[in-house]
Protein backbone atom coordinates (compact mmCIF):
# COMPACT_ATOMS: atom_id res chain seq x y z
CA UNK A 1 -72.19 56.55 -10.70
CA UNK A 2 -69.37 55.21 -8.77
CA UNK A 3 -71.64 52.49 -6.90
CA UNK A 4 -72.09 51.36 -11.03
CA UNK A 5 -68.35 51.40 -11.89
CA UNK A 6 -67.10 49.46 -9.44
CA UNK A 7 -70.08 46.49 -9.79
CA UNK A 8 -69.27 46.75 -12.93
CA UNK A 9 -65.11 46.34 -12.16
CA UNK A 10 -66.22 43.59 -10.19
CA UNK A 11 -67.80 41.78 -12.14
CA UNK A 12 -64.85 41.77 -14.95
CA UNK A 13 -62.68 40.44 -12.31
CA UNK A 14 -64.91 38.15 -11.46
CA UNK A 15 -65.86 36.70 -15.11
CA UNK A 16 -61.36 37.00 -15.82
CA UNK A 17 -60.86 34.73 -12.83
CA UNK A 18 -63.52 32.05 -13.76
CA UNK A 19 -62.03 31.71 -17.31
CA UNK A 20 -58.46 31.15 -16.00
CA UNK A 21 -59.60 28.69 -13.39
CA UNK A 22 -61.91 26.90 -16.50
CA UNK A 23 -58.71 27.38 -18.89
CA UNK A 24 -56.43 25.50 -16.25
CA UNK A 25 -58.41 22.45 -15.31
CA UNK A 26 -58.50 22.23 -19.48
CA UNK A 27 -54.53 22.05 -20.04
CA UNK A 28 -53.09 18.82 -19.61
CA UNK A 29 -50.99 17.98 -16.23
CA UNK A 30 -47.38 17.21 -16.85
CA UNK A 31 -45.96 14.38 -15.50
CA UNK A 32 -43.14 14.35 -12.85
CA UNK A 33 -39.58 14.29 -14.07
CA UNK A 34 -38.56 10.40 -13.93
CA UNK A 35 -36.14 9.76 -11.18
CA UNK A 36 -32.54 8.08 -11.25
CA UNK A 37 -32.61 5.39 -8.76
CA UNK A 38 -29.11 4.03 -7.96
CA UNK A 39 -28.67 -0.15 -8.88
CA UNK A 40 -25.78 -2.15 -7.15
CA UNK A 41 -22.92 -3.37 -9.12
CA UNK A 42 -19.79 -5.14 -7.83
CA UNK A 43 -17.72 -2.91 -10.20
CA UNK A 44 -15.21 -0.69 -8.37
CA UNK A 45 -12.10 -1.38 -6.33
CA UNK A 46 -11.22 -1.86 -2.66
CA UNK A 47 -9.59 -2.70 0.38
CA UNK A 48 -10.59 -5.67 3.51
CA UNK A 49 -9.10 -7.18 6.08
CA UNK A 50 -9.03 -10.87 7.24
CA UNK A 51 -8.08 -13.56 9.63
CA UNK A 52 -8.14 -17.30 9.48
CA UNK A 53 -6.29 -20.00 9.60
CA UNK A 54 -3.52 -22.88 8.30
CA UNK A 55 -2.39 -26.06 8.41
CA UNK A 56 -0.13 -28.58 5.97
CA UNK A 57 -1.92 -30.97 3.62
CA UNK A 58 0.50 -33.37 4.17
CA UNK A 59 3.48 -34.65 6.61
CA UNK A 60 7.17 -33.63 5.49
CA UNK A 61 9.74 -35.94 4.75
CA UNK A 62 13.07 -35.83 5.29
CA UNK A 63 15.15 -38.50 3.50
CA UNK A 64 18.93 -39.18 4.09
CA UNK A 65 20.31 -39.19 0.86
CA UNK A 66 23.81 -40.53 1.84
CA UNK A 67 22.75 -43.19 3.89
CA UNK A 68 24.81 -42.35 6.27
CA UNK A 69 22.86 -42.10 9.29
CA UNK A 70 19.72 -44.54 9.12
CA UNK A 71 19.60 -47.51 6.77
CA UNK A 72 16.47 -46.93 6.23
CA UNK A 73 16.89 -42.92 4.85
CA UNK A 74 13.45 -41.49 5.62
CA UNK A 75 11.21 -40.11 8.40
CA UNK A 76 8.00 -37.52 8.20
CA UNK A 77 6.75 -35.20 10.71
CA UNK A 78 4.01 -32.83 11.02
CA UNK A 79 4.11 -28.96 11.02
CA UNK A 80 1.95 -26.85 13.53
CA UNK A 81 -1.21 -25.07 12.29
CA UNK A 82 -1.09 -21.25 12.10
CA UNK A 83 -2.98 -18.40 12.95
CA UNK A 84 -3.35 -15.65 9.83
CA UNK A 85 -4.45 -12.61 9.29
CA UNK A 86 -3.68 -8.99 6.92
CA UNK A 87 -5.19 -7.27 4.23
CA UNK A 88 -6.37 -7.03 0.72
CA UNK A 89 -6.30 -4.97 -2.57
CA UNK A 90 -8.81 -5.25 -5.52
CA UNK A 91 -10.70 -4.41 -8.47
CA UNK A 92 -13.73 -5.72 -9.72
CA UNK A 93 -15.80 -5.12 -12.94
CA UNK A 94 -19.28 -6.36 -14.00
CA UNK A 95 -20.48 -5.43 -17.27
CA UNK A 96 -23.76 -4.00 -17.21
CA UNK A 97 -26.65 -6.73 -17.05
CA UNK A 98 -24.48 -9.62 -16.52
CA UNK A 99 -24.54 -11.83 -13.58
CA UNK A 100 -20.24 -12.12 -14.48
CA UNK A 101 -18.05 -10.35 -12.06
CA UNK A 102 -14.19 -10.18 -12.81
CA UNK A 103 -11.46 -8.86 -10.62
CA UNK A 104 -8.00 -9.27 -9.86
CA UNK A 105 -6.93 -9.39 -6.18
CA UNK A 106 -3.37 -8.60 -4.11
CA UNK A 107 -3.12 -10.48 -0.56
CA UNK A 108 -0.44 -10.08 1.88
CA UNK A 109 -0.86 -11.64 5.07
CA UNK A 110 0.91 -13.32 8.42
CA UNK A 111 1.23 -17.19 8.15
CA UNK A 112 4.14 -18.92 10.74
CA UNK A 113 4.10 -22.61 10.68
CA UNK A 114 6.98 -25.07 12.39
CA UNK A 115 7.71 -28.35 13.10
CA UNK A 116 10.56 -30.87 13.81
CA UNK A 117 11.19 -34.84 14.67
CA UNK A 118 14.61 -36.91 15.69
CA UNK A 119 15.38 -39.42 13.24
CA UNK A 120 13.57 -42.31 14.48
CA UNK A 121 16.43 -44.98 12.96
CA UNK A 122 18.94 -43.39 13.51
CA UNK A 123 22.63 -45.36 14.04
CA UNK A 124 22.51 -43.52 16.87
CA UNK A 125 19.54 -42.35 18.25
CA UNK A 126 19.31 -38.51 18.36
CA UNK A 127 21.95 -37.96 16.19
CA UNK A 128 19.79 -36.20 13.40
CA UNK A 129 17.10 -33.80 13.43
CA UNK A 130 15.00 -32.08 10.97
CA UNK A 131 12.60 -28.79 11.40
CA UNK A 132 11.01 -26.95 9.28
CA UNK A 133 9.23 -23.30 9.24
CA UNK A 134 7.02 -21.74 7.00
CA UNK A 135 6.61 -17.71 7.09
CA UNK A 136 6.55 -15.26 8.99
CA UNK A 137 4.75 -14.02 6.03
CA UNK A 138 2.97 -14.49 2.35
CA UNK A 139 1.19 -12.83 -0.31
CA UNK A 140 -0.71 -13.65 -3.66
CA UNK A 141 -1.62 -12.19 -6.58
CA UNK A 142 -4.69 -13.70 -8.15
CA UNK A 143 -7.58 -13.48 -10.43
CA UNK A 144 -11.41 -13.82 -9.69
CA UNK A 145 -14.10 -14.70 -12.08
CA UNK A 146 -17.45 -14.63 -9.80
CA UNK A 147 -21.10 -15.38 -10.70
CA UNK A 148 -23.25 -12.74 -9.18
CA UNK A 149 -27.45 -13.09 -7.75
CA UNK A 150 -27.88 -8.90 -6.84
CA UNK A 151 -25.39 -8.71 -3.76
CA UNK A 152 -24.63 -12.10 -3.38
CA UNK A 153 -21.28 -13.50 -5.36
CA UNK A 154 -19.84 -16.89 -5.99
CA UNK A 155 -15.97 -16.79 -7.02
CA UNK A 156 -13.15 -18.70 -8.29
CA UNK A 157 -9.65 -17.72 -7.70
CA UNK A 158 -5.95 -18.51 -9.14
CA UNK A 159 -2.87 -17.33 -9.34
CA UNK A 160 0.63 -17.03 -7.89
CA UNK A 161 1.88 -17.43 -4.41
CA UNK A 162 4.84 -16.10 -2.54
CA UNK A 163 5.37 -18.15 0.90
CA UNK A 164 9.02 -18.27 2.78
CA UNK A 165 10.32 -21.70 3.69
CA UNK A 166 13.17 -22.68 5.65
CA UNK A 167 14.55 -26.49 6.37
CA UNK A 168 17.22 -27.33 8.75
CA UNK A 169 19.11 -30.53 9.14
CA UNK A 170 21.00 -30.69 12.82
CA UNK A 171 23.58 -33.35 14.44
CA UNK A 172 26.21 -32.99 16.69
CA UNK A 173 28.89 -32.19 14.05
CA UNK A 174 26.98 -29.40 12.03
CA UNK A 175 23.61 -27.82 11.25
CA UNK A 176 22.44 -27.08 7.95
CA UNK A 177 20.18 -24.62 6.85
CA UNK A 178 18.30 -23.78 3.45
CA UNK A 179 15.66 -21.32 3.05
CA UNK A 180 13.70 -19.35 0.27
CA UNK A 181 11.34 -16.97 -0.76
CA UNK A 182 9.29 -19.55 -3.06
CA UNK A 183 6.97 -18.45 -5.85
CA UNK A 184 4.22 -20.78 -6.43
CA UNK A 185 0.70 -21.50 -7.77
CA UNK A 186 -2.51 -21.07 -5.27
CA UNK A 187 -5.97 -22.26 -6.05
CA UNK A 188 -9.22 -21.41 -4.63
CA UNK A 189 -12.63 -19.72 -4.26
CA UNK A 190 -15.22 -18.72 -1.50
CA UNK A 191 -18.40 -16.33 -1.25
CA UNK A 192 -19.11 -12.63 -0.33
CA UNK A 193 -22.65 -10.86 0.32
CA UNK A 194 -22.92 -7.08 0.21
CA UNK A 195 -24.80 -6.26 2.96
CA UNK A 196 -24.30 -2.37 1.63
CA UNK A 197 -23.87 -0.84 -0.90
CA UNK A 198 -19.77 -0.26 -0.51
CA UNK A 199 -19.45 -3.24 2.18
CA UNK A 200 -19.73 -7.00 2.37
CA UNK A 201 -18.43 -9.56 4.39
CA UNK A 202 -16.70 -12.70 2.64
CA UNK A 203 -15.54 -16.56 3.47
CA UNK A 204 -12.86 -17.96 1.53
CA UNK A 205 -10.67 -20.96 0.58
CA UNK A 206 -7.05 -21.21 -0.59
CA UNK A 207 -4.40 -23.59 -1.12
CA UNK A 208 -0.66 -23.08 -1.64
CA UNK A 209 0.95 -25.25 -4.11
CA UNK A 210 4.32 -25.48 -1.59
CA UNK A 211 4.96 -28.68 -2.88
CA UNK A 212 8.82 -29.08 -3.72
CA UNK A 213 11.72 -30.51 -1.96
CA UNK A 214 15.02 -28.47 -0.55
CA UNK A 215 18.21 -30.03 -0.57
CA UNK A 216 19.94 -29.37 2.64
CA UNK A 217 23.37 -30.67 3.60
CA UNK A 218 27.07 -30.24 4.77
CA UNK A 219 30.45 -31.92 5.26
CA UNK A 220 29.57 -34.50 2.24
CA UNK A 221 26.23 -35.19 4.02
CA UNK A 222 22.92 -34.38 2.62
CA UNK A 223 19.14 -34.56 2.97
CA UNK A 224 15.75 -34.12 0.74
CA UNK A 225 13.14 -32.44 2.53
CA UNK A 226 10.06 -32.60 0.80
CA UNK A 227 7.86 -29.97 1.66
CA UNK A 228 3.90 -30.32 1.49
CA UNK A 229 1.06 -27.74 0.65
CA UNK A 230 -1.05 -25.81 2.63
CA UNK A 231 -4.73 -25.37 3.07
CA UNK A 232 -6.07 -21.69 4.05
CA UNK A 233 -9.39 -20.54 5.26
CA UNK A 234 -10.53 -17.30 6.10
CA UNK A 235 -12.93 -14.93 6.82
CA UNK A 236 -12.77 -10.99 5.74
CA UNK A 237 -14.22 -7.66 5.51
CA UNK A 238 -14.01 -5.43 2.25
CA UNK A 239 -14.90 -1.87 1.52
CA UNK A 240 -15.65 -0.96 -1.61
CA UNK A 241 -15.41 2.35 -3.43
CA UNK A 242 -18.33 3.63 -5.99
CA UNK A 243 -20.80 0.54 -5.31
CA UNK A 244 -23.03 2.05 -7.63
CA UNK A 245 -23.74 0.70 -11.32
CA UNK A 246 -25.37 2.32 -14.27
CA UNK A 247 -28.52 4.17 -12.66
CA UNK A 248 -31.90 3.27 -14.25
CA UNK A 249 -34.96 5.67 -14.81
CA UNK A 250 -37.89 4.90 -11.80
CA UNK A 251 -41.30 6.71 -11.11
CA UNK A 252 -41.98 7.35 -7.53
């Protein structure tokens, strides 16, 4: 009797097991949950270093407006190139599927630039001397508007400049001095290429618009110095914060 009962349990358990294996391999499999993979956007802000360099567009004249020590008034000379380097402070946003990156962008870097030349006609030869320096120092505040392919941008900058410059006018009697923190306009663009998602590495043009003249003089006696603009070029390093756009839905 108990030899029947349990064949008899068995074979239940046996015919239950079947029809839940059968009644599984009927339902329908449900597909994995979709999965949020991350897309690169320039939006976000950060911070980069850079060094470069800088050098005048153009000579500077010096121009004796009194007449007093050359007939002929005028003479030019060059300033030295310059070594520069700092930092940088930004934000960028790119609208969700557009190629259009803007972004406004604070520089502040070291820039030092000098020269100096003898009047060459003078009435007495030696007798005046004009120098100039740019720096120790400058900074800009600018806009970008950049055209982006993934993680590679093209940019346009503009803005304002702020660049110390200091002319001196020497002969044996006195020496004159002028100098000025001068705001000004600066112009320019370059490239950057994310090779991460928070960094990229950048190359960049400037130019400062320190085209004006100072007035220097004593005594009755004065001269123009005409001050000409200056060409930077640089190469940097940014980190960005975020890196991440919208996230779209992907199937792995």
């Amino acid at each position: 009797m108990k030899k029947i009962l349990l064949a008899a349990a068995a074979t239940i358990m046996a015919i239950g097991t079947a029809s839940a294996a059968d009644l599984s391999a009927r339902m329908p499999m449900k597909a994995p949950p979709p999965v949020m993979a991350p897309v690169f956007s320039w939006t976000g802000c950060y911070i980069g270093g850079f060094v470069g360099g800088a050098w005048n567009a153009d000579s500077t004249v010096a121009t004796d407006l009194n007449g007093a020590y050359a007939p002929t008034g005028a003479w030019g000379y060059k300033t030295d190139s310059s070594f520069i380097g700092g930092g940088t402070a930004g934000c960028n946003w790119q609208p969700i599927g557009s190629p259009f990156v803007l972004g406004l962008e604070g520089e502040i870097g070291y820039l030092s630039m000098s020269g100096s030349a003898y009047d060459p006609v003078s009435f007495v030869p030696g007798t005046v001397v004009s120098s100039t320096k740019v720096g120790d120092w400058y900074g800009m505040i600018t806009g970008r508007l950049g055209y982006s392919w993934g993680r590679a941008l093209v940019y346009a900058k503009g803005g304002v400049a702020f660049v110390n410059v200091e002319n001196t006018i020497a002969n044996p009697l006195f020496i004159a001095s002028v100098s000025e923190t001068q705001a000004t306009w600066t112009v320019g663009g370059g490239v950057e290429w994310a090779f991460d998602m928070n960094w990229s590495v950048k190359a960049e043009y400037m130019y400062i618009g320190v085209d004006n003249t100072q007035t220097v003089g004593a005594f009755g006696q004065n001269w123009d110095t005409e001050n000409s603009g200056i060409h930077t070029a640089k190469v940097g390093l940014n980190y960005r914060f975020g890196g991440y756009g919208a996230p779209v839905m992907a199937r792995y």
